[in-house]
Protein backbone atom coordinates (compact mmCIF):
# COMPACT_ATOMS: atom_id res chain seq x y z
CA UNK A 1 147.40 101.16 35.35
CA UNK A 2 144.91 102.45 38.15
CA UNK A 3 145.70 103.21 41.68
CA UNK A 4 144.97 101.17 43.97
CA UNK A 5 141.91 102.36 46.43
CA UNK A 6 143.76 101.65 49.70
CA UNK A 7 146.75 104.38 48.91
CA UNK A 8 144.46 106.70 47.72
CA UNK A 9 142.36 106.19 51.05
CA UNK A 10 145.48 106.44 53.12
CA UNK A 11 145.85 109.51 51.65
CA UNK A 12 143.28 111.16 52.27
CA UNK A 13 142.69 109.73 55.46
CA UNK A 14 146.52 111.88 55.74
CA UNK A 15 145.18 115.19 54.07
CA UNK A 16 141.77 114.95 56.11
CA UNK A 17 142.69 117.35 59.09
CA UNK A 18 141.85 119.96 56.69
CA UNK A 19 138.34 121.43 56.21
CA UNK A 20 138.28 121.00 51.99
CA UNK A 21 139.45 118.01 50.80
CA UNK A 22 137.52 116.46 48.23
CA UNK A 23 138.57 114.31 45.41
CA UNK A 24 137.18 112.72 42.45
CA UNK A 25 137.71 109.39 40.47
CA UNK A 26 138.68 109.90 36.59
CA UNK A 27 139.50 106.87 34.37
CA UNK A 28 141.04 104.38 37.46
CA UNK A 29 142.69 107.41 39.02
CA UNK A 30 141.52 110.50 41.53
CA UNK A 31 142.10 114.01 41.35
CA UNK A 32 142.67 115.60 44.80
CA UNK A 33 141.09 118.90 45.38
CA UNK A 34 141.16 121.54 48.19
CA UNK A 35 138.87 124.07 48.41
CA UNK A 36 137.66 123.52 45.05
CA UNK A 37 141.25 123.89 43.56
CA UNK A 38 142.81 121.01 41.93
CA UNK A 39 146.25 120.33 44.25
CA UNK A 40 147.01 117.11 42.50
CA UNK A 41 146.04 113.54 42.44
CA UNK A 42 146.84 109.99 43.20
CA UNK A 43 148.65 108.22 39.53
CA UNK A 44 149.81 105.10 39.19
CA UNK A 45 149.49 104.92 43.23
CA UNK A 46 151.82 107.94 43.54
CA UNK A 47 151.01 110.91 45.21
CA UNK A 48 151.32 113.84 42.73
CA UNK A 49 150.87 117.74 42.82
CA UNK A 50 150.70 120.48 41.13
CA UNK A 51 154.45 122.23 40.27
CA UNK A 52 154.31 125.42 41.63
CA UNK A 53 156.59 127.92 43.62
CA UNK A 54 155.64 126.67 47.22
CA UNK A 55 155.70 123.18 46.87
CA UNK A 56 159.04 122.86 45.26
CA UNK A 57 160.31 125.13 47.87
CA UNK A 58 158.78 122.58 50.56
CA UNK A 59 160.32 119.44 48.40
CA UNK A 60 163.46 121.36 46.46
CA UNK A 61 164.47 117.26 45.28
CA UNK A 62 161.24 116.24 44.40
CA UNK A 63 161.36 114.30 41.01
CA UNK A 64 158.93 116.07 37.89
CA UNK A 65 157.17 113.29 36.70
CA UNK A 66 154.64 112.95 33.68
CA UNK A 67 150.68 111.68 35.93
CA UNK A 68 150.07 110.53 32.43
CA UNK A 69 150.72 111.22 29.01
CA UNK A 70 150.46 114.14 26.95
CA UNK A 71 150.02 116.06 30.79
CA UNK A 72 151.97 118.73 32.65
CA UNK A 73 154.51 117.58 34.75
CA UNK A 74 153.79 117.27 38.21
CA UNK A 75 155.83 116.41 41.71
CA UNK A 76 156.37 113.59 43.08
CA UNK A 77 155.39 113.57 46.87
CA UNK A 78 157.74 111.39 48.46
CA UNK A 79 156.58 112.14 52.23
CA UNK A 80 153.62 110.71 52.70
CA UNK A 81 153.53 109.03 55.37
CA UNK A 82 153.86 113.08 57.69
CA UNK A 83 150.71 113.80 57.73
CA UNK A 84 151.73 117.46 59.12
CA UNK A 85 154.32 117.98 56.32
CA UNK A 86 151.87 116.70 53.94
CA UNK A 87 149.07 119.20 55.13
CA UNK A 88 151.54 121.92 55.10
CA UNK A 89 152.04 121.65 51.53
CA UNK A 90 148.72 121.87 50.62
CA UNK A 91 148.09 124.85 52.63
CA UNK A 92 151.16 126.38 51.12
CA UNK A 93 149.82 125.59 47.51
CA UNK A 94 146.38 126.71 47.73
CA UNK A 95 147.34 130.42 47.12
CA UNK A 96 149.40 129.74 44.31
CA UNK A 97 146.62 127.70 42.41
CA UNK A 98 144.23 128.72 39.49
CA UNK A 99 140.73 129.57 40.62
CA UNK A 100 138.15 126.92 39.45
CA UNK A 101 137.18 127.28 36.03
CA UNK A 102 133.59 128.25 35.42
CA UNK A 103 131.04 125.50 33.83
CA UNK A 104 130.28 126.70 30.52
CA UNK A 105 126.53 128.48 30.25
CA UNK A 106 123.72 127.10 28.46
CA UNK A 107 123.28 129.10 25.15
């Protein structure tokens, strides 16, 4: 099932006080990035991020939940509607996520 466009607008429109947000559609869904990281991404019209140290700290009952099949589980965001808190937890995160992968070179 693919999000719908107006949650994944709303949030952004929550996550865009800070300088870095980008996303990108893939296959009816949309990867969320800051700062060219990958935080997490809108699924099935939830909210999802990446299961690291900080944000289950921020969210210690946040539900693991599967963005798709055969994937890493991720956490359920279940505060989105605090822009502040929501912000928070990216900034939080950003330290604790993988450095973009490089594009693979032209032989």
């Amino acid at each position: 099932m693919a999000s719908d466009k107006n949650y994944f607008e709303f949030i952004m429109d929550q996550l865009s006080a800070l300088d870095g947000i980008t996303a990108r559609p893939m296959m009816g869904e949309y990867i969320i990035y800051f700062r060219g990281k990958i935080i997490g991404g809108i699924y099935d019209d939830r909210f999802l991020v990446k299961n690291v140290p900080s944000a289950r700290e921020m969210m210690p009952d946040a539900e693991l939940v599967l963005p798709y099949e055969g994937a890493k589980e991720m956490l359920l965001v279940d505060n989105v509607d605090n822009p502040a808190f929501l912000q928070e937890l990216v900034l939080k995160m950003y330290g604790e996520l993988p450095a973009k992968k490089p594009g693979k070179s032209k032989p």
